[in-house]
Protein backbone atom coordinates (compact mmCIF):
# COMPACT_ATOMS: atom_id res chain seq x y z
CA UNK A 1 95.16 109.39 90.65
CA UNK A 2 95.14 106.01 92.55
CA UNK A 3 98.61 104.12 91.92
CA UNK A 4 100.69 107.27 90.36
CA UNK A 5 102.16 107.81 93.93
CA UNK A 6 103.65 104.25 94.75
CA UNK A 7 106.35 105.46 96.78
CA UNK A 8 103.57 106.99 99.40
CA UNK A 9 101.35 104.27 98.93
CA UNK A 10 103.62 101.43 99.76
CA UNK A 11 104.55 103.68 102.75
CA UNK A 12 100.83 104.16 103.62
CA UNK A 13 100.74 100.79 103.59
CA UNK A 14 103.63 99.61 105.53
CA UNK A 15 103.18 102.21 108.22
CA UNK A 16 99.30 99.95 108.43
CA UNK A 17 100.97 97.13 108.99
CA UNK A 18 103.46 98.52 111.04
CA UNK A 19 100.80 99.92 113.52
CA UNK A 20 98.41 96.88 113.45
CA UNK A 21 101.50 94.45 114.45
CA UNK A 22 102.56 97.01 117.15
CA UNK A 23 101.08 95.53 120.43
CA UNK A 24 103.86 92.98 120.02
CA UNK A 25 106.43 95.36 118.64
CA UNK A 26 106.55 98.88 119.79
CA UNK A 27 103.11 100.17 121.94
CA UNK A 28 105.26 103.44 122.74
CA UNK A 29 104.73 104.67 119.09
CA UNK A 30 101.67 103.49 118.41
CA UNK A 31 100.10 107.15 119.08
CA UNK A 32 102.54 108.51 116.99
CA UNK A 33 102.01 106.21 114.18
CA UNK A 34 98.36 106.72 114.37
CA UNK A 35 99.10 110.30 113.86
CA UNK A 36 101.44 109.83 110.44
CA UNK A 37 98.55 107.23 109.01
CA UNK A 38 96.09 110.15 109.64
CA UNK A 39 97.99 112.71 107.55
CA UNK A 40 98.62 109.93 104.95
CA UNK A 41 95.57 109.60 104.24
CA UNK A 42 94.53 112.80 104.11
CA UNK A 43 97.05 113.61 101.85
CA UNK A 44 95.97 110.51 99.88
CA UNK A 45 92.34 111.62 100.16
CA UNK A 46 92.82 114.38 98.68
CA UNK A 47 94.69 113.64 96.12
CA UNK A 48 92.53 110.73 95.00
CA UNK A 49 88.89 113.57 95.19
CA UNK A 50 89.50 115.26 92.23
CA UNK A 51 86.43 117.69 93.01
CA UNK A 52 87.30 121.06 94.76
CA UNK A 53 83.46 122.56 94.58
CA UNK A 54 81.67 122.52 97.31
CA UNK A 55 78.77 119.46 97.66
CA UNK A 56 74.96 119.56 97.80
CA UNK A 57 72.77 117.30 99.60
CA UNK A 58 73.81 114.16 101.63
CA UNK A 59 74.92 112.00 98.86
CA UNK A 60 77.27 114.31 97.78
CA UNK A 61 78.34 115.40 100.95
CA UNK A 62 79.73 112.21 101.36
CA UNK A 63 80.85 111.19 97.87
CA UNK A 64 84.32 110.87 99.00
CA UNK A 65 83.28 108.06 101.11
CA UNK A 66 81.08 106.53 98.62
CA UNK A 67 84.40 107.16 96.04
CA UNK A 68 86.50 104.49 98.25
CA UNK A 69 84.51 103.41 101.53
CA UNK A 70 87.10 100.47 102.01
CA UNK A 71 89.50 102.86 103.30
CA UNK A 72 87.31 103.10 106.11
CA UNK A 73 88.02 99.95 107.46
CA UNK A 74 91.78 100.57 108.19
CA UNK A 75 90.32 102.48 110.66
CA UNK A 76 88.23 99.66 112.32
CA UNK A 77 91.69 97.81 112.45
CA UNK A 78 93.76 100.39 114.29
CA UNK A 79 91.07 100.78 116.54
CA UNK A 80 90.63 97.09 117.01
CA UNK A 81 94.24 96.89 117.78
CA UNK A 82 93.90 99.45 120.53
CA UNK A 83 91.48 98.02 121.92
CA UNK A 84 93.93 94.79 122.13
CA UNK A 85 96.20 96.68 123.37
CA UNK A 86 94.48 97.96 126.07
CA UNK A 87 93.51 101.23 125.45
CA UNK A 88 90.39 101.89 125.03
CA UNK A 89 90.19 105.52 125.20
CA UNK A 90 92.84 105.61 122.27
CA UNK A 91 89.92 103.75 120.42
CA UNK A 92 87.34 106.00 121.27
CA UNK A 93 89.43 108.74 120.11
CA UNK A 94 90.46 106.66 116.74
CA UNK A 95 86.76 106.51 115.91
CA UNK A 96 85.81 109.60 116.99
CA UNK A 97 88.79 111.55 115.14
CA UNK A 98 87.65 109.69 111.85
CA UNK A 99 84.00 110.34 111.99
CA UNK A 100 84.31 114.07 112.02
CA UNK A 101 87.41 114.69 109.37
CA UNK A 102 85.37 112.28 107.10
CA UNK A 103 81.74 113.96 107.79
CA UNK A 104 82.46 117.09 108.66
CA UNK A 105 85.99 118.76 108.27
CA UNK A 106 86.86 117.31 105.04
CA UNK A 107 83.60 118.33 103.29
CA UNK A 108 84.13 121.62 104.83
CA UNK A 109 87.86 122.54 104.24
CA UNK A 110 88.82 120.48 100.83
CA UNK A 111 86.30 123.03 99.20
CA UNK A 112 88.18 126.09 101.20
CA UNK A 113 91.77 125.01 100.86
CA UNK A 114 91.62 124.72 96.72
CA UNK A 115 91.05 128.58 96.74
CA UNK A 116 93.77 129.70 98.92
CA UNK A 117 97.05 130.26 98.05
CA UNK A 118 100.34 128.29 98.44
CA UNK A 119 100.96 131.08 101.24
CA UNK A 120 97.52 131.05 102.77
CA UNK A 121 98.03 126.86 102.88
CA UNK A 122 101.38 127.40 104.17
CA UNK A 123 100.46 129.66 107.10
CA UNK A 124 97.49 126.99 107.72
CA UNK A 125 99.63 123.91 107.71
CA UNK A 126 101.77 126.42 110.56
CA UNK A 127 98.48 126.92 112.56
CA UNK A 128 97.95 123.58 112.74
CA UNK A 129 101.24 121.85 113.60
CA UNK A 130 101.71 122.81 117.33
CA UNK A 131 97.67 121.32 117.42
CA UNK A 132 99.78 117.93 117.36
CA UNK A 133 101.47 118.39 120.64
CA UNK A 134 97.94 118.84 122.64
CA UNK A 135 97.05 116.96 125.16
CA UNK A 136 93.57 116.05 124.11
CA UNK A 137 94.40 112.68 121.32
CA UNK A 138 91.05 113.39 119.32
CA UNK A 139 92.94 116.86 118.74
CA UNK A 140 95.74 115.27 117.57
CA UNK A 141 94.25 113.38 115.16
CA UNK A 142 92.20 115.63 113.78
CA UNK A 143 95.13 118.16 113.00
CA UNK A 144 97.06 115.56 111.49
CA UNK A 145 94.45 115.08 109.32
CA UNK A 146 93.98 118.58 107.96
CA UNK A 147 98.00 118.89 107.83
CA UNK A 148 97.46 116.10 105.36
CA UNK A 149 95.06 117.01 103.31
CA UNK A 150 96.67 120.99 103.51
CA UNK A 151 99.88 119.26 102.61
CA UNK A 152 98.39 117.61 99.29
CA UNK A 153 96.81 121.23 98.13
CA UNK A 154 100.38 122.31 98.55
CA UNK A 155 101.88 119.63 97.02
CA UNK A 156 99.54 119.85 94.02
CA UNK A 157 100.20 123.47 93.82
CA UNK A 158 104.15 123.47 93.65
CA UNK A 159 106.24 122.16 90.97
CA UNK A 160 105.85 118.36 91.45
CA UNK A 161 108.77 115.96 90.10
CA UNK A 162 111.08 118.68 90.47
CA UNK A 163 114.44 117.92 91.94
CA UNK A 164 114.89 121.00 93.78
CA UNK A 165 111.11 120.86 95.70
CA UNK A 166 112.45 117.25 97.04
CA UNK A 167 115.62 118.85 97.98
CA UNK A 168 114.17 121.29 100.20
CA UNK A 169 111.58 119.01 101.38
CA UNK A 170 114.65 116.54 102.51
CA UNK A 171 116.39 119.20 104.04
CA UNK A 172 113.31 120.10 106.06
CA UNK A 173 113.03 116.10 107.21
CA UNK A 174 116.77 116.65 108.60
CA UNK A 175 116.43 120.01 110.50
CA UNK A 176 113.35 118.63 111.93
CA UNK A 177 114.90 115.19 113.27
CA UNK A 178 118.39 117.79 114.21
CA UNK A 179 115.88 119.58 116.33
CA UNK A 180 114.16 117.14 117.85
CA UNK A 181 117.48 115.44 118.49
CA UNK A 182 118.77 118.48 120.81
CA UNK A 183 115.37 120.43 122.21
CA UNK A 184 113.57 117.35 123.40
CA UNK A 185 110.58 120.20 124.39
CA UNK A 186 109.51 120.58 121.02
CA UNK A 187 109.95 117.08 120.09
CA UNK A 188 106.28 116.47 119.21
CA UNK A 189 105.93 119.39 117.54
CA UNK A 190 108.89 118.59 115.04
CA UNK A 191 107.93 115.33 114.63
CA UNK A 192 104.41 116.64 113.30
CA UNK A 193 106.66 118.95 110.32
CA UNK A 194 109.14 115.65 110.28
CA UNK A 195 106.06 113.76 109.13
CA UNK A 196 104.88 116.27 107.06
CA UNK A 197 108.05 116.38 105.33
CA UNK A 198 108.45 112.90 104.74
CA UNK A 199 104.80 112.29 103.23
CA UNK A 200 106.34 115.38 100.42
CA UNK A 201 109.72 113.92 100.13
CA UNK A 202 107.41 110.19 99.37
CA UNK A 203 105.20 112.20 96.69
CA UNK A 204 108.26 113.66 95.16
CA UNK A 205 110.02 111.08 94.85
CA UNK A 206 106.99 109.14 93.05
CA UNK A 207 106.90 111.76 89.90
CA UNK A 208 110.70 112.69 90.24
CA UNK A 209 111.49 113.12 86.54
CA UNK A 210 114.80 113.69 84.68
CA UNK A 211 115.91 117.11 83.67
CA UNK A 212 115.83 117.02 79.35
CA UNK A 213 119.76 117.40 78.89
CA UNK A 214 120.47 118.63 74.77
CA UNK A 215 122.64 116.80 73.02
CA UNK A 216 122.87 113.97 75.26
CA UNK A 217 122.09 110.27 74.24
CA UNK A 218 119.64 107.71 76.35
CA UNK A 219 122.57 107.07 79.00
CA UNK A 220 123.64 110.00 79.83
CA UNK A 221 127.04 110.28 77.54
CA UNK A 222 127.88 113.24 75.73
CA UNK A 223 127.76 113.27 71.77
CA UNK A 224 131.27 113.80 71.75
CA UNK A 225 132.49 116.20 68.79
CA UNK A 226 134.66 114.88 65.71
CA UNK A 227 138.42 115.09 66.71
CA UNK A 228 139.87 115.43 62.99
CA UNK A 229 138.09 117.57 60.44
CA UNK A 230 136.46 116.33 57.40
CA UNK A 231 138.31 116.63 54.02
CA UNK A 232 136.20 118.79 51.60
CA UNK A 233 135.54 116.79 48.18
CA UNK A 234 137.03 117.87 45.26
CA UNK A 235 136.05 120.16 42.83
């Protein structure tokens, strides 16, 4: 499915960027942006593995690495860039974070989530959203992960291109930042469902398709009807 989602991937992308230029921009939401680019690419992940069985032996374990193992090295940057930045625990944590969602916890869960629910992934993705306020930053990471890749089961379940899904996914984006804007306490924990929320609104918006209208022509206009009546012919 790589390339159907441009909207999300030129995000994905510019949020890369963003991060790797932010030593000299913005080092304040550099952890934050780290988390977003982790549930990005879960989401992205999981949308690109089109396997939902469980793997056997080593080579398969890891097939979603061998499927794309360039993606990998986005994470080299951002951890490169912390180190720059002086931080190397953030590094540490960067590294660590990816090793086990790529070798262990995706393996484990992608299998898992496609045989729950859109309310049993619902109620997970509400587990693991208050994970991204801890205070340990390999937590962090990891549960933005898994909200990413729980987000894309979700995602794939509901009714994509649909213009009501995006509406409630927009309106979720805005109560979130509303929030945030007056409780300041729960701030990280609504920026976690604000990201989550803005990765959906980004798929949406990829497949957003038209509505079939009847008896409407390519631009919209009505057909409209015949405003004097047609003469029979005579007999």
């Amino acid at each position: 499915m790589n390339g159907e989602l441009r909207a999300l991937g030129m995000a994905h992308g510019l949020l890369l960027g963003l991060l790797l230029a932010s030593p000299m921009m913005a080092l304040a939401l550099f952890s934050a942006g780290i988390g977003a680019l982790f549930m990005m690419d879960g989401f992205q992940l999981r949308l690109s593995d089109r396997r939902w069985e469980r793997r056997d032996g080593l080579g398969r374990w890891i097939s979603h690495i061998r499927m794309a193992p360039g993606r990998l090295l986005r994470w080299g940057a951002t951890a490169i860039v912390a180190l720059i930045a002086g931080r190397p625990l953030e590094a540490l944590a960067i590294v660590m974070a990816m090793l086990v969602c790529e070798l262990l916890l995706y393996p484990l869960l992608a299998p898992a989530m496609g045989r729950l629910t859109r309310g049993g992934i619902m109620l997970l993705l509400l587990l693991m959203l208050p994970l991204w306020a801890a205070d340990a930053t390999i937590l962090r990471y990891i549960s933005a992960y898994v909200i990413g890749v729980g987000g894309c089961v979700f995602w794939l379940r509901g009714p994509d291109g649909d213009g009501h899904a995006l509406g409630w996914a927009m309106a979720g984006l805005g109560s979130t930042a509303l929030i945030a804007f007056y409780a300041p306490d729960v701030r990280a924990f609504m920026l976690a469902a604000g990201a989550l929320c803005a990765t959906l609104i980004l798929a949406h918006l990829s497949v957003l398709r038209r509505r079939p209208v009847p008896w409407h022509r390519g631009g919209g206009a009505p057909i409209r009807p015949l405003r004097w009546r047609l003469r029979s012919r005579p007999s």
